[in-house]
C-alpha atoms as a PDB file:
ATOM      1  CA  UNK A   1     -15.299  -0.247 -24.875  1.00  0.00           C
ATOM      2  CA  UNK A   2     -15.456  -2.749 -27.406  1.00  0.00           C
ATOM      3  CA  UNK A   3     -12.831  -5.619 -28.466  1.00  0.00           C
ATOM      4  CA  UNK A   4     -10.319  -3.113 -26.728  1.00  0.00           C
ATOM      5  CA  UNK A   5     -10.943  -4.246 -23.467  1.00  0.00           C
ATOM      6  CA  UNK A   6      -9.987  -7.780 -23.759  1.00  0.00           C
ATOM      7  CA  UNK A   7      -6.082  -6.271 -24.512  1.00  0.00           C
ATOM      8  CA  UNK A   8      -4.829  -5.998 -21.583  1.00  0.00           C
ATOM      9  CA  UNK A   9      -5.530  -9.665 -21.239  1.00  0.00           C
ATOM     10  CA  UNK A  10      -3.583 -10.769 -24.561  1.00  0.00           C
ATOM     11  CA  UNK A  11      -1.296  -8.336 -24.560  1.00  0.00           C
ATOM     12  CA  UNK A  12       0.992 -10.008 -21.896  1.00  0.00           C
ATOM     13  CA  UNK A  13       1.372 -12.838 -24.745  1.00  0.00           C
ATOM     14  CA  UNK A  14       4.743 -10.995 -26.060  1.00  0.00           C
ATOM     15  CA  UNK A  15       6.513 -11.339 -22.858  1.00  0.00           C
ATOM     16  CA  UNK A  16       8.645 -14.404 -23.863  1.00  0.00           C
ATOM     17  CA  UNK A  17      10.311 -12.696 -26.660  1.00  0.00           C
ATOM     18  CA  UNK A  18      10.827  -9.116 -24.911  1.00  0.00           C
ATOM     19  CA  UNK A  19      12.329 -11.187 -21.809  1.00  0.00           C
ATOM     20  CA  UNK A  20      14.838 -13.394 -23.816  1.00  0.00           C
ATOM     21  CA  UNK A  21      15.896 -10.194 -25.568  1.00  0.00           C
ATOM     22  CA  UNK A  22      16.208  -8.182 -22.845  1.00  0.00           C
ATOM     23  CA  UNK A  23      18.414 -10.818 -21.227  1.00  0.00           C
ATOM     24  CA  UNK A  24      20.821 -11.294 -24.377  1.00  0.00           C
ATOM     25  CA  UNK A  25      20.783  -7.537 -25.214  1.00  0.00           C
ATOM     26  CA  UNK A  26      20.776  -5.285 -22.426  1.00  0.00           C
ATOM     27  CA  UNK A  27      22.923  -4.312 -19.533  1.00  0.00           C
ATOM     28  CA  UNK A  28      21.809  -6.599 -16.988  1.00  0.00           C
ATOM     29  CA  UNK A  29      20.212  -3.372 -14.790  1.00  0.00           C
ATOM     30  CA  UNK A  30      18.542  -1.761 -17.564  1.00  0.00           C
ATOM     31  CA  UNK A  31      16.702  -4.928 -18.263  1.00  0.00           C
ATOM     32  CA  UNK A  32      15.981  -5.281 -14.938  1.00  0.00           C
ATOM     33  CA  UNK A  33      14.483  -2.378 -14.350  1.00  0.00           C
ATOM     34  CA  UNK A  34      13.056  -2.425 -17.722  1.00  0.00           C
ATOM     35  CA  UNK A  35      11.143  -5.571 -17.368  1.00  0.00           C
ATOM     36  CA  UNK A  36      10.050  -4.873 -13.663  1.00  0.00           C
ATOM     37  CA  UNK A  37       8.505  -1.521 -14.970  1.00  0.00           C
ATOM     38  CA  UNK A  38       6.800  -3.718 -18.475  1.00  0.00           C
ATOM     39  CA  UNK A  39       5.517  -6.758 -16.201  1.00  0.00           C
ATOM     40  CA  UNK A  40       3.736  -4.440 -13.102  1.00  0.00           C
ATOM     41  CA  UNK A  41       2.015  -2.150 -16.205  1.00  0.00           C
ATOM     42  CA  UNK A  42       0.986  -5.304 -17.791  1.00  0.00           C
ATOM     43  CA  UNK A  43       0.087  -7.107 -14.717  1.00  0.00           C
ATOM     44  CA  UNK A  44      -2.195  -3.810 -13.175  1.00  0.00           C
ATOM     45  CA  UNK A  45      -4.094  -3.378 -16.689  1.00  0.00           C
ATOM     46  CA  UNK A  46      -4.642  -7.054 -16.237  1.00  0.00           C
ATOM     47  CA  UNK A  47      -6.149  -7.157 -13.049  1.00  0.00           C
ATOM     48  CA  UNK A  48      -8.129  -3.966 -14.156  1.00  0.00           C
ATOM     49  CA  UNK A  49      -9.661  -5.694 -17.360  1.00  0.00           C
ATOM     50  CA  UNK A  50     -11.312  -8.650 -15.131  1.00  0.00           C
ATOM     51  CA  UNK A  51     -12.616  -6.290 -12.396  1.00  0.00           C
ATOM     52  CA  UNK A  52     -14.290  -3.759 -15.250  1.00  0.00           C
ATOM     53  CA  UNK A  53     -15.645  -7.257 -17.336  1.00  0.00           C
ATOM     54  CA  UNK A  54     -16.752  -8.671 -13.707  1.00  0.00           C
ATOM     55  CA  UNK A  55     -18.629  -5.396 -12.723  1.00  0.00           C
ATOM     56  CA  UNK A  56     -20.878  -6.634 -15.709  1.00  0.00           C
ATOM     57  CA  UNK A  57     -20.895  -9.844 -14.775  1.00  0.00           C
ATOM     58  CA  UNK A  58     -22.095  -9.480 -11.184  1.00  0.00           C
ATOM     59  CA  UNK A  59     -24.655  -6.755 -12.449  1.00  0.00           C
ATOM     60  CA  UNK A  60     -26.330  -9.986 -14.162  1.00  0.00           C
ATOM     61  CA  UNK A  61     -26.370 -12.336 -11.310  1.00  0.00           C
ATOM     62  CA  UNK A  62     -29.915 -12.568  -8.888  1.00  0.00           C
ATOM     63  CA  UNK A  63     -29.765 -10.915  -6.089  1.00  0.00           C
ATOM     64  CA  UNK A  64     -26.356  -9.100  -6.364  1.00  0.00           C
ATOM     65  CA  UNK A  65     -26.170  -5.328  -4.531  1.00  0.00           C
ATOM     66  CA  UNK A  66     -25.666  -3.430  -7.632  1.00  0.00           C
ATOM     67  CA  UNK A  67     -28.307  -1.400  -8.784  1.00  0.00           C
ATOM     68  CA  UNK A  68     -30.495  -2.906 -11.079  1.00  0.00           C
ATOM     69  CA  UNK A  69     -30.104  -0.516 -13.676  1.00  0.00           C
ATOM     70  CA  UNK A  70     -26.577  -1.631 -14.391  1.00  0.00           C
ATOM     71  CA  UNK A  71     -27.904  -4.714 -15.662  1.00  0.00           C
ATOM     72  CA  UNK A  72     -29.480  -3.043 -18.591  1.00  0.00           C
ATOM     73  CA  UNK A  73     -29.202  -3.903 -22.278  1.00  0.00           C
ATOM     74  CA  UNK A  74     -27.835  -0.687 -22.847  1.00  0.00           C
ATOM     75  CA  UNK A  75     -25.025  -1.119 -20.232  1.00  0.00           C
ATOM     76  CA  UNK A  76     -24.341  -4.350 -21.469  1.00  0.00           C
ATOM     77  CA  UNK A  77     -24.140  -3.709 -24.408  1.00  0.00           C
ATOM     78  CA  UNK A  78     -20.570  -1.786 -23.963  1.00  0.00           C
ATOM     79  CA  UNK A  79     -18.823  -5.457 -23.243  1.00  0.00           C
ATOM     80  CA  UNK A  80     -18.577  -7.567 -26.568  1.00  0.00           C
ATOM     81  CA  UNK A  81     -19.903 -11.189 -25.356  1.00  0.00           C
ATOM     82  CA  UNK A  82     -20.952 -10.039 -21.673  1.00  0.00           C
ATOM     83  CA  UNK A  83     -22.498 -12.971 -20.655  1.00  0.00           C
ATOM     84  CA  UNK A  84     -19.849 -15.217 -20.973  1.00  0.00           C
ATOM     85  CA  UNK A  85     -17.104 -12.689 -20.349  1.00  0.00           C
ATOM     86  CA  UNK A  86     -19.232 -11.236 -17.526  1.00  0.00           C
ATOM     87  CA  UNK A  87     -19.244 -14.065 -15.280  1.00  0.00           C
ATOM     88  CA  UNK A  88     -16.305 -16.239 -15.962  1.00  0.00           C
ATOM     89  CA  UNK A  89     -14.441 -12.761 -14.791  1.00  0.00           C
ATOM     90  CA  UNK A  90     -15.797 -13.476 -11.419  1.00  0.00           C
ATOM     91  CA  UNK A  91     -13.698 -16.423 -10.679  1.00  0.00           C
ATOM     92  CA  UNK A  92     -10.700 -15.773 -12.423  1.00  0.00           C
ATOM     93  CA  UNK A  93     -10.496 -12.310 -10.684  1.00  0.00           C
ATOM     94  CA  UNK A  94     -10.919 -13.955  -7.346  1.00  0.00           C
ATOM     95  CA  UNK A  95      -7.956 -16.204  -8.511  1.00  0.00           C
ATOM     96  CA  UNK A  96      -5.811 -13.718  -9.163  1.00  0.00           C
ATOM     97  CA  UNK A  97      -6.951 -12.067  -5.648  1.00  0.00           C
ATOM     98  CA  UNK A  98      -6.410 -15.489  -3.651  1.00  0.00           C
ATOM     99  CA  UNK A  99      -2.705 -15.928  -5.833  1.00  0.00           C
ATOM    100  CA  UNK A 100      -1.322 -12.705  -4.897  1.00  0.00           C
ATOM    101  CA  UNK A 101      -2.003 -13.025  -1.431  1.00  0.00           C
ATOM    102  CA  UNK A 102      -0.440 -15.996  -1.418  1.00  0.00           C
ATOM    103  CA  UNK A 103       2.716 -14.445  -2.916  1.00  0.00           C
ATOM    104  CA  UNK A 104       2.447 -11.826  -0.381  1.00  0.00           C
ATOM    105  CA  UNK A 105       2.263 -14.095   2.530  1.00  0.00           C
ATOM    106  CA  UNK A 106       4.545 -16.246   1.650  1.00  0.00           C
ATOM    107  CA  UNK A 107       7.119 -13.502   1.318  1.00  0.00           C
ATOM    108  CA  UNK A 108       6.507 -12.064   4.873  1.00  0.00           C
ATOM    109  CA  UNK A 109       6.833 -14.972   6.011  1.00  0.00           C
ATOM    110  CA  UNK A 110      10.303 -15.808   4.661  1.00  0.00           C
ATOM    111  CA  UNK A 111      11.227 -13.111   6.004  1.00  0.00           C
ATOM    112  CA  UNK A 112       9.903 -13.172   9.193  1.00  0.00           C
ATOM    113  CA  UNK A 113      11.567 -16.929   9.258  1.00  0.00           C
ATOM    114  CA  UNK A 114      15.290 -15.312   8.431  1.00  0.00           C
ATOM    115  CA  UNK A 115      14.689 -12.667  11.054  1.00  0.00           C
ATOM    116  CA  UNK A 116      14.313 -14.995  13.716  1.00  0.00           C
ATOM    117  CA  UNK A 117      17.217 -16.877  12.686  1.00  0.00           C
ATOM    118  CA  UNK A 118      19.023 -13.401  13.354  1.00  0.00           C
ATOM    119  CA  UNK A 119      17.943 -13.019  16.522  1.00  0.00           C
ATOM    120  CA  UNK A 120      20.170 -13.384  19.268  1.00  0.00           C
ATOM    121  CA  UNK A 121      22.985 -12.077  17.134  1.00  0.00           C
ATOM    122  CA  UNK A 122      25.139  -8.126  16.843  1.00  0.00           C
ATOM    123  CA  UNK A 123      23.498  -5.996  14.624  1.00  0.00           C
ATOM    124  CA  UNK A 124      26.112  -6.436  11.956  1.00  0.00           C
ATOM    125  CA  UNK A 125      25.583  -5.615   7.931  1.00  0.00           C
ATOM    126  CA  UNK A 126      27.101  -9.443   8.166  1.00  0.00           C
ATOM    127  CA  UNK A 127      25.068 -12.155  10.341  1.00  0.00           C
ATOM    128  CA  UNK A 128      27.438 -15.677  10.076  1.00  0.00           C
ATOM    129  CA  UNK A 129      24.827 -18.585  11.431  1.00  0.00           C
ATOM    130  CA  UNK A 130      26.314 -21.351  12.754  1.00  0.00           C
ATOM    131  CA  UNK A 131      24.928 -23.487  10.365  1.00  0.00           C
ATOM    132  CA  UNK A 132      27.297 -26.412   8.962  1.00  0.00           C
ATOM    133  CA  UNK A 133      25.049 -26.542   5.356  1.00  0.00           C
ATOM    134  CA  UNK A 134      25.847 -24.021   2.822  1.00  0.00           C
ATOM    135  CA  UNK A 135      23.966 -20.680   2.044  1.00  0.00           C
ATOM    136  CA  UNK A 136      23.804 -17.200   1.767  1.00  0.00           C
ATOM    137  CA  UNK A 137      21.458 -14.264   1.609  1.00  0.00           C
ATOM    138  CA  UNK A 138      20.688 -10.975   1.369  1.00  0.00           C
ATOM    139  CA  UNK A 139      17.746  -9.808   3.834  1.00  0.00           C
ATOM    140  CA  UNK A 140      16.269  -6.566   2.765  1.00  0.00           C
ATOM    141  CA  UNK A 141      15.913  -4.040   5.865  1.00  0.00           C
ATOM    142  CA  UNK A 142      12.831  -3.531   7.872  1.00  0.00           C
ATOM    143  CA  UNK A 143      11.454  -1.277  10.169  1.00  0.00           C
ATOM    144  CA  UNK A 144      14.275   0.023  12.371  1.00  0.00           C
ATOM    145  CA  UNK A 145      16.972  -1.945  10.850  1.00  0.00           C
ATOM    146  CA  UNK A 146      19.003  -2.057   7.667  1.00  0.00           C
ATOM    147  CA  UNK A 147      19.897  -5.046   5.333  1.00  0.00           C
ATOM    148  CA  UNK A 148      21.771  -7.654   5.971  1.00  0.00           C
ATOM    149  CA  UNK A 149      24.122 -10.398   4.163  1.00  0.00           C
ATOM    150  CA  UNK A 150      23.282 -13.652   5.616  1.00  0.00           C
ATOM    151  CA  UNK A 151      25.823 -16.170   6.027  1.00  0.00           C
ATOM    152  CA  UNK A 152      26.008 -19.630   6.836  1.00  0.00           C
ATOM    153  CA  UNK A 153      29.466 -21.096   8.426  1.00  0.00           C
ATOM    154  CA  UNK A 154      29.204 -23.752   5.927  1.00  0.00           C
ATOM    155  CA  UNK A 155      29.104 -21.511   3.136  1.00  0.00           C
ATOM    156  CA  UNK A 156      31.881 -19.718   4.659  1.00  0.00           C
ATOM    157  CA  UNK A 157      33.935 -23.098   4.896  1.00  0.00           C
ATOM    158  CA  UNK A 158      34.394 -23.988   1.102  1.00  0.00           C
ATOM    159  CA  UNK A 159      35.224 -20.188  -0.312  1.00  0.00           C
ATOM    160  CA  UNK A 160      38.629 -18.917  -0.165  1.00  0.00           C
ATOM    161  CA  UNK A 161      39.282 -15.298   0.878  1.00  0.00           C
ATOM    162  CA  UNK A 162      39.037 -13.759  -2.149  1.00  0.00           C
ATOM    163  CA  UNK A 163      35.478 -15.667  -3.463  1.00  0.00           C
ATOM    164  CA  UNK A 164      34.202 -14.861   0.115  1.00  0.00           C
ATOM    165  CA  UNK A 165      34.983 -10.874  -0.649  1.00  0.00           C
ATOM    166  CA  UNK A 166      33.012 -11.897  -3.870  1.00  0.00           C
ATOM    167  CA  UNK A 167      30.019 -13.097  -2.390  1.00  0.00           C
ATOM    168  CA  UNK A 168      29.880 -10.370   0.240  1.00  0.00           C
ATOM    169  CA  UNK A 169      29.993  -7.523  -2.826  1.00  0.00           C
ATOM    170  CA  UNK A 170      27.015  -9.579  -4.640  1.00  0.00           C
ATOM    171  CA  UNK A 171      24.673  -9.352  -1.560  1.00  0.00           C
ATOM    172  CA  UNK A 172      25.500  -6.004  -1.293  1.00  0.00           C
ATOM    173  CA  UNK A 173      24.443  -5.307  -4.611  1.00  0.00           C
ATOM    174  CA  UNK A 174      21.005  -6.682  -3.759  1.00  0.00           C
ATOM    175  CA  UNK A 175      20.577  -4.896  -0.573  1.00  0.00           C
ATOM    176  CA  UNK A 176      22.267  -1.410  -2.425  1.00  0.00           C
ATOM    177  CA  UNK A 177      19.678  -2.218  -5.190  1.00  0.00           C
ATOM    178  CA  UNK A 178      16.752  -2.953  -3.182  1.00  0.00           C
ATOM    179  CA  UNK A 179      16.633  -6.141  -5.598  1.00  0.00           C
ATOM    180  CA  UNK A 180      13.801  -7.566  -3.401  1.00  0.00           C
ATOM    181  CA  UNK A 181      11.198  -4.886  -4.262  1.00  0.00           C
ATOM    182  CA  UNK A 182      11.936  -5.669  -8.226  1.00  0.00           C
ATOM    183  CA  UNK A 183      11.626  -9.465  -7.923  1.00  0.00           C
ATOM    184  CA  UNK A 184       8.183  -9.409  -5.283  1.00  0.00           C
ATOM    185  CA  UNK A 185       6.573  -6.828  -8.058  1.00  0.00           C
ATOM    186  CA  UNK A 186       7.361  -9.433 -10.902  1.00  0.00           C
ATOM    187  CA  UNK A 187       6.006 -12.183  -9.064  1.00  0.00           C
ATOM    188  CA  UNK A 188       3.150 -10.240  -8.316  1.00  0.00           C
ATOM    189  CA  UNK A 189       2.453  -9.451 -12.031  1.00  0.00           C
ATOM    190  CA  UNK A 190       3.163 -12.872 -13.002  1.00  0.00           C
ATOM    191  CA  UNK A 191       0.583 -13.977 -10.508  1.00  0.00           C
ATOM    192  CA  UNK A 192      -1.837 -11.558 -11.613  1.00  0.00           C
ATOM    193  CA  UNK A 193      -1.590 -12.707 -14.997  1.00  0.00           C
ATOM    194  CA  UNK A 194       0.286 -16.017 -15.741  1.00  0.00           C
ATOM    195  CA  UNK A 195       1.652 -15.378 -19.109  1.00  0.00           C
ATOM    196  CA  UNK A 196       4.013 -12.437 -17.228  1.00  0.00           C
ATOM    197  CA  UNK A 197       5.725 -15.530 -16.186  1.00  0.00           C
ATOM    198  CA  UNK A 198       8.511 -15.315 -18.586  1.00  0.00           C
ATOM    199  CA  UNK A 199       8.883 -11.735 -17.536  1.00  0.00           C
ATOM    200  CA  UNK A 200       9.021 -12.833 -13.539  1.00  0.00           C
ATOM    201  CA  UNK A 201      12.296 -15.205 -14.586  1.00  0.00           C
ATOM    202  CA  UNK A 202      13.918 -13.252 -16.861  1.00  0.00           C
ATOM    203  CA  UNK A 203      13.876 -10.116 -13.891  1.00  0.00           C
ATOM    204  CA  UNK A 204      15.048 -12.969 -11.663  1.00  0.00           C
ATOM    205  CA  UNK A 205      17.893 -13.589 -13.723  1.00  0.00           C
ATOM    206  CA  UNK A 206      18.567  -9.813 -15.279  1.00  0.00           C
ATOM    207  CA  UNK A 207      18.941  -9.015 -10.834  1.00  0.00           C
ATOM    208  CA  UNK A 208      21.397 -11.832 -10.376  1.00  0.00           C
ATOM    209  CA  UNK A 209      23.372 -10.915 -13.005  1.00  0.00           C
ATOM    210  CA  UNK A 210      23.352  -7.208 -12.216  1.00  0.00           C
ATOM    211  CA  UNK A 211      24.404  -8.297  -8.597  1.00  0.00           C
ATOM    212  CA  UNK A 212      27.195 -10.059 -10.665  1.00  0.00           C
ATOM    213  CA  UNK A 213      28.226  -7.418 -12.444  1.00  0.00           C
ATOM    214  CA  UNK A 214      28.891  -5.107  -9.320  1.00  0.00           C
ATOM    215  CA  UNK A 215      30.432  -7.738  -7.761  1.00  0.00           C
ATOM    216  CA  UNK A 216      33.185  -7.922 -10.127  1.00  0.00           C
ATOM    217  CA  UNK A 217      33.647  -4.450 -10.521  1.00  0.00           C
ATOM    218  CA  UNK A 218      34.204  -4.038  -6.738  1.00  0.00           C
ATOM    219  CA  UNK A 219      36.966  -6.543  -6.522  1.00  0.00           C
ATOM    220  CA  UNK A 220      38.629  -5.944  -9.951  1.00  0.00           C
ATOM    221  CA  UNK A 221      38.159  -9.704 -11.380  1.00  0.00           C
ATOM    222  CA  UNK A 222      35.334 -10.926 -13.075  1.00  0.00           C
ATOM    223  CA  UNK A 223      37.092 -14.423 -12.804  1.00  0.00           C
ATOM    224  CA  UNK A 224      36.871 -14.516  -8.867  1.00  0.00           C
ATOM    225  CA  UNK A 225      33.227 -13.996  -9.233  1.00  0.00           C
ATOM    226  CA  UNK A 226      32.343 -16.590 -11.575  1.00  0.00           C
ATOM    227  CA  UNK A 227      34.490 -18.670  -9.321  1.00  0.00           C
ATOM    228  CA  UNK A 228      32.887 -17.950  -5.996  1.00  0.00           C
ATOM    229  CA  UNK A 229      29.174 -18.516  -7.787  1.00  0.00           C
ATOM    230  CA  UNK A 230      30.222 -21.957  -9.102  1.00  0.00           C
ATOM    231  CA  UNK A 231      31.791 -22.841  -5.974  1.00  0.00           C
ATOM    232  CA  UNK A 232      28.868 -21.895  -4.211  1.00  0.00           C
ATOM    233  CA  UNK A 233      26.493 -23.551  -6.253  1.00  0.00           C
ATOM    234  CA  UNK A 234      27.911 -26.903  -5.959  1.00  0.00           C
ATOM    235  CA  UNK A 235      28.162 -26.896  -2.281  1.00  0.00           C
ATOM    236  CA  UNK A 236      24.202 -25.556  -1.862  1.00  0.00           C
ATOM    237  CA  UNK A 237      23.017 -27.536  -4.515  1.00  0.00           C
ATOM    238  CA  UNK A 238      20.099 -25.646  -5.208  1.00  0.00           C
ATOM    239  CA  UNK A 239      18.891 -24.584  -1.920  1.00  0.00           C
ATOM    240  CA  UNK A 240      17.502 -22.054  -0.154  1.00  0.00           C
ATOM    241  CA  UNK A 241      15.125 -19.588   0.756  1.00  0.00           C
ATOM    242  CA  UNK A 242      13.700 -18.828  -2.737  1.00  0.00           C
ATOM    243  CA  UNK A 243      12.003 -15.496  -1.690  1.00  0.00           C
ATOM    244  CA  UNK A 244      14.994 -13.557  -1.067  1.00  0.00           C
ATOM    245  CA  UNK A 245      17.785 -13.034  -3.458  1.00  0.00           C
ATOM    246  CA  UNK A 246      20.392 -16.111  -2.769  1.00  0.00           C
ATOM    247  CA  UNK A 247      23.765 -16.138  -4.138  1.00  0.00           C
ATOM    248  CA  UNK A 248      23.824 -19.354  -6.195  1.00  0.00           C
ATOM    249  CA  UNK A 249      20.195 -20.544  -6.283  1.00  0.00           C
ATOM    250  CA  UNK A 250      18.487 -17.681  -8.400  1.00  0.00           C
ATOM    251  CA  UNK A 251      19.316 -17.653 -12.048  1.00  0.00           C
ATOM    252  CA  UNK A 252      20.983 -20.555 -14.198  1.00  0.00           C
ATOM    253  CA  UNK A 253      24.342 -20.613 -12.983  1.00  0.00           C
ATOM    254  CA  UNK A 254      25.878 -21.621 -15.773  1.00  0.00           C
ATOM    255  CA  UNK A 255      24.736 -18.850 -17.737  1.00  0.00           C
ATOM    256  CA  UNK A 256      25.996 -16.153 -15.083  1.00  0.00           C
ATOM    257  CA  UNK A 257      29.628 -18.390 -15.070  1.00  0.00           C
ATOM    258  CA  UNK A 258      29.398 -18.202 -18.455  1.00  0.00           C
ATOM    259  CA  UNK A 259      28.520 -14.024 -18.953  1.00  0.00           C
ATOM    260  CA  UNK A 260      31.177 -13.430 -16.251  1.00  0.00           C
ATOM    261  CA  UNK A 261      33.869 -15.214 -18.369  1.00  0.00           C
ATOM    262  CA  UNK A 262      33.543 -13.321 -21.575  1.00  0.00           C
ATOM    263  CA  UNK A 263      33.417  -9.330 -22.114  1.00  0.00           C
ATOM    264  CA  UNK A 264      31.451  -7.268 -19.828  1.00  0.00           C
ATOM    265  CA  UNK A 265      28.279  -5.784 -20.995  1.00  0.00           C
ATOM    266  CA  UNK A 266      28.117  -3.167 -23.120  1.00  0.00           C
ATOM    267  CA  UNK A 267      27.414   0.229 -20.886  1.00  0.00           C
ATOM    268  CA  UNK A 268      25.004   1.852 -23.841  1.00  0.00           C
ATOM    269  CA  UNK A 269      21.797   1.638 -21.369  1.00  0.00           C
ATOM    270  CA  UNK A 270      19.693   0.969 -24.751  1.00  0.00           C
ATOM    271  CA  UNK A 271      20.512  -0.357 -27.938  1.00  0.00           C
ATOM    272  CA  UNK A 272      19.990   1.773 -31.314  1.00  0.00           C
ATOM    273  CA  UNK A 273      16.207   1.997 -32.057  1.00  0.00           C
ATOM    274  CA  UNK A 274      16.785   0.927 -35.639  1.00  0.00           C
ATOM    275  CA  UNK A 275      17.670  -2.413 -34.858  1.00  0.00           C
ATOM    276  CA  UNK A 276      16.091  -5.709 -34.262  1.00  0.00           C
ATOM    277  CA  UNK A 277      16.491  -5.916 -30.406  1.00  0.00           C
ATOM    278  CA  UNK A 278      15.517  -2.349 -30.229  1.00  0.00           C
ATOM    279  CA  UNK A 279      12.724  -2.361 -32.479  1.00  0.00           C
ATOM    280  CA  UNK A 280      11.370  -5.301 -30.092  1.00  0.00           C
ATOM    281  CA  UNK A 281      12.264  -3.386 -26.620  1.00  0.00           C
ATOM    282  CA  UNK A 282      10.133   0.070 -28.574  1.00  0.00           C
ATOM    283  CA  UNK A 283       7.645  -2.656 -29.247  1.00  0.00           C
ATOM    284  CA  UNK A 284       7.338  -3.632 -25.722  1.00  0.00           C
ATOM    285  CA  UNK A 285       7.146   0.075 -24.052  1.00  0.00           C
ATOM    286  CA  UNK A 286       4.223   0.417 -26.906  1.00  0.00           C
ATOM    287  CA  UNK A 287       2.778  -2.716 -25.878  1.00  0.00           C
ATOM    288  CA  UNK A 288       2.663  -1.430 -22.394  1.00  0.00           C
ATOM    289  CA  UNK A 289       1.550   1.995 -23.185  1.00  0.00           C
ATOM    290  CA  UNK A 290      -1.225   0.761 -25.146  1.00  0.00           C
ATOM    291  CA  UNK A 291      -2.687  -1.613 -22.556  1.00  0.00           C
ATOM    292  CA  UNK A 292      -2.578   1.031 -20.521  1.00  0.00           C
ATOM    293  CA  UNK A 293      -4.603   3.687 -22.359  1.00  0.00           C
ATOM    294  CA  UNK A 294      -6.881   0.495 -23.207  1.00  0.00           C
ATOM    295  CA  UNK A 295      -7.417  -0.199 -19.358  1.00  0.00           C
ATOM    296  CA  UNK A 296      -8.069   3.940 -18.702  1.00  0.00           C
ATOM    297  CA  UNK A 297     -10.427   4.007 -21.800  1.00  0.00           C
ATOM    298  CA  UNK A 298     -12.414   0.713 -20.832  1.00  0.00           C
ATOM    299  CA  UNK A 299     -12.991   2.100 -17.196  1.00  0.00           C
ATOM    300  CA  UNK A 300     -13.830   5.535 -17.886  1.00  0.00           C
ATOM    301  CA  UNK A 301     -16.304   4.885 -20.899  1.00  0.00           C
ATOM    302  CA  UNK A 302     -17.698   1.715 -17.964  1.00  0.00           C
ATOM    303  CA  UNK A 303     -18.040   4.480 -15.113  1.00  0.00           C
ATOM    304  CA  UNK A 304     -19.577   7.005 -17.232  1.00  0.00           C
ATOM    305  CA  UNK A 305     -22.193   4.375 -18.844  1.00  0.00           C
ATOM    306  CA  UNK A 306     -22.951   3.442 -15.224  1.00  0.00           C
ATOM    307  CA  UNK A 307     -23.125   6.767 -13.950  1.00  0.00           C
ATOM    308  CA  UNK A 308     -25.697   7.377 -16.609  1.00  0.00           C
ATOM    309  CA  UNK A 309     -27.880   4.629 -15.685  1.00  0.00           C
ATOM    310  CA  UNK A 310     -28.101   4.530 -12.114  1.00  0.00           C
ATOM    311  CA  UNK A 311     -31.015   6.647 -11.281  1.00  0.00           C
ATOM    312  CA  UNK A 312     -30.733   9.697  -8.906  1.00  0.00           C
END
């Protein structure tokens, strides 16, 4: 295996300057999608590095269940620095487990919070809560049901007709998008490994502006939009339920006034390769590739040397 293992470790160091690209360059869905795809790659190979460097780890500890063999000189000898590598695997893999599950349970249980809120009220693709402070929401569908936009009377109370037919036409988006799959797999990579972080906000961003962009193309005036968000901004002030794509909480606002105020984005769905931004977007799809086949090489050269010493 070699030094190559270790890549998929490192490798998630160029996120910062793919994301902020991305952002500035790209149709806000094709970096979204883009950077989803890039940060789960990154964030699997990741995860698959520690558990192939901790296999050799635990193989070294007394009294583990592995067969002895795998502790062998000769099957150590495939992990540059496996004692130190070895073990400190252990609890940073068990980190990562511990973080994700977090993520995961504090997603279902957002959810499972804004369904109860629903109950009680018609099945409608719009759920108004009689709720004097300002939000709104779109809740993905579940089992039986379909997606919702998720409105609070307050909310309601300081948009005008035509900024409410705004905000309704960015929730959509989200639900039409399925937004919420796209932002729970970039948390999960950036949990998995934390220098996806970048990656995690910039697909938080990339989604709210895409949501943006459909928005204004529904109604016919980019202007509204950027209206309604800023409106809606100041009255939540921040809040709300962080989980689930929220109209004026995820993404700097100003930015997404800003974008929505000049020219739309460019509809080329990738920029010419021979240029800096797309030189650096090539660069990332190689990045990814190659921690990839790093991750497949490490784990089949680790299962064959295994396989070869564990006696029959």
């Amino acid at each position: 295996m070699g030094l190559l293992v270790f890549l998929p470790l490192v490798l998630p160091l160029t996120a910062w300057p793919v994301a902020r690209l991305a952002e500035h360059h790209l149709h806000p869905r094709t970096a979204t999608r883009l950077l989803t795809a890039v940060a789960a790659v990154l964030g699997v190979c990741s995860t698959l590095c520690l558990a192939l460097l901790m296999v050799v780890g635990t193989a070294q500890l007394p009294g583990n269940p592995l067969p002895d063999a795998w502790s062998d000189p000769e099957v150590r000898a495939v992990l540059p620095y496996d004692e130190i590598a070895g073990r400190a695997a252990i609890p940073a893999l068990l980190a990562v487990v511990a973080v994700c599950g977090r993520v995961l349970l504090r997603h279902r249980g957002v959810r499972r919070r804004a369904a109860r809120a629903l109950a009680g009220l018609p099945d409608r693709p719009v759920a108004v809560l009689p709720d004097p402070s300002p939000y709104a929401y779109a809740l993905p569908a579940a089992t039986g049901r379909r997606g919702r936009v998720v409105i609070s009377r307050g909310m309601l109370a300081r948009l005008g007709p035509a900024e409410r037919r705004a905000l309704f036409a960015h929730e959509r988006a989200h639900l039409t998008g399925r937004h919420d799959r796209l932002l729970l797999v970039a948390r999960l990579a950036a949990a998995a490994n934390p220098f996806l972080r970048p990656l995690r906000t910039a697909v938080t961003y990339s989604a709210e502006r895409w949501a943006d962009e459909e928005a204004a193309v529904r109604i016919g005036s980019r202007r509204v939009v950027a209206r309604a968000i800023g409106r809606a901004a100041l009255a939540s002030g921040g809040a709300g339920p962080a989980p689930l794509t929220a109209f004026a909480v995820a993404g700097p606002v100003p930015r997404r006034v800003a974008a929505l105020l000049g020219a739309p984005p460019a509809p080329r769905a990738w920029p010419p390769a021979f240029t800096a931004v797309g030189l650096a977007l090539w660069g990332a799809l190689v990045g990814a590739v190659v921690s990839a086949l790093a991750s497949a090489n490490s784990a089949v050269t680790l299962y064959a040397v295994l396989k070869a010493a564990t006696p029959l």
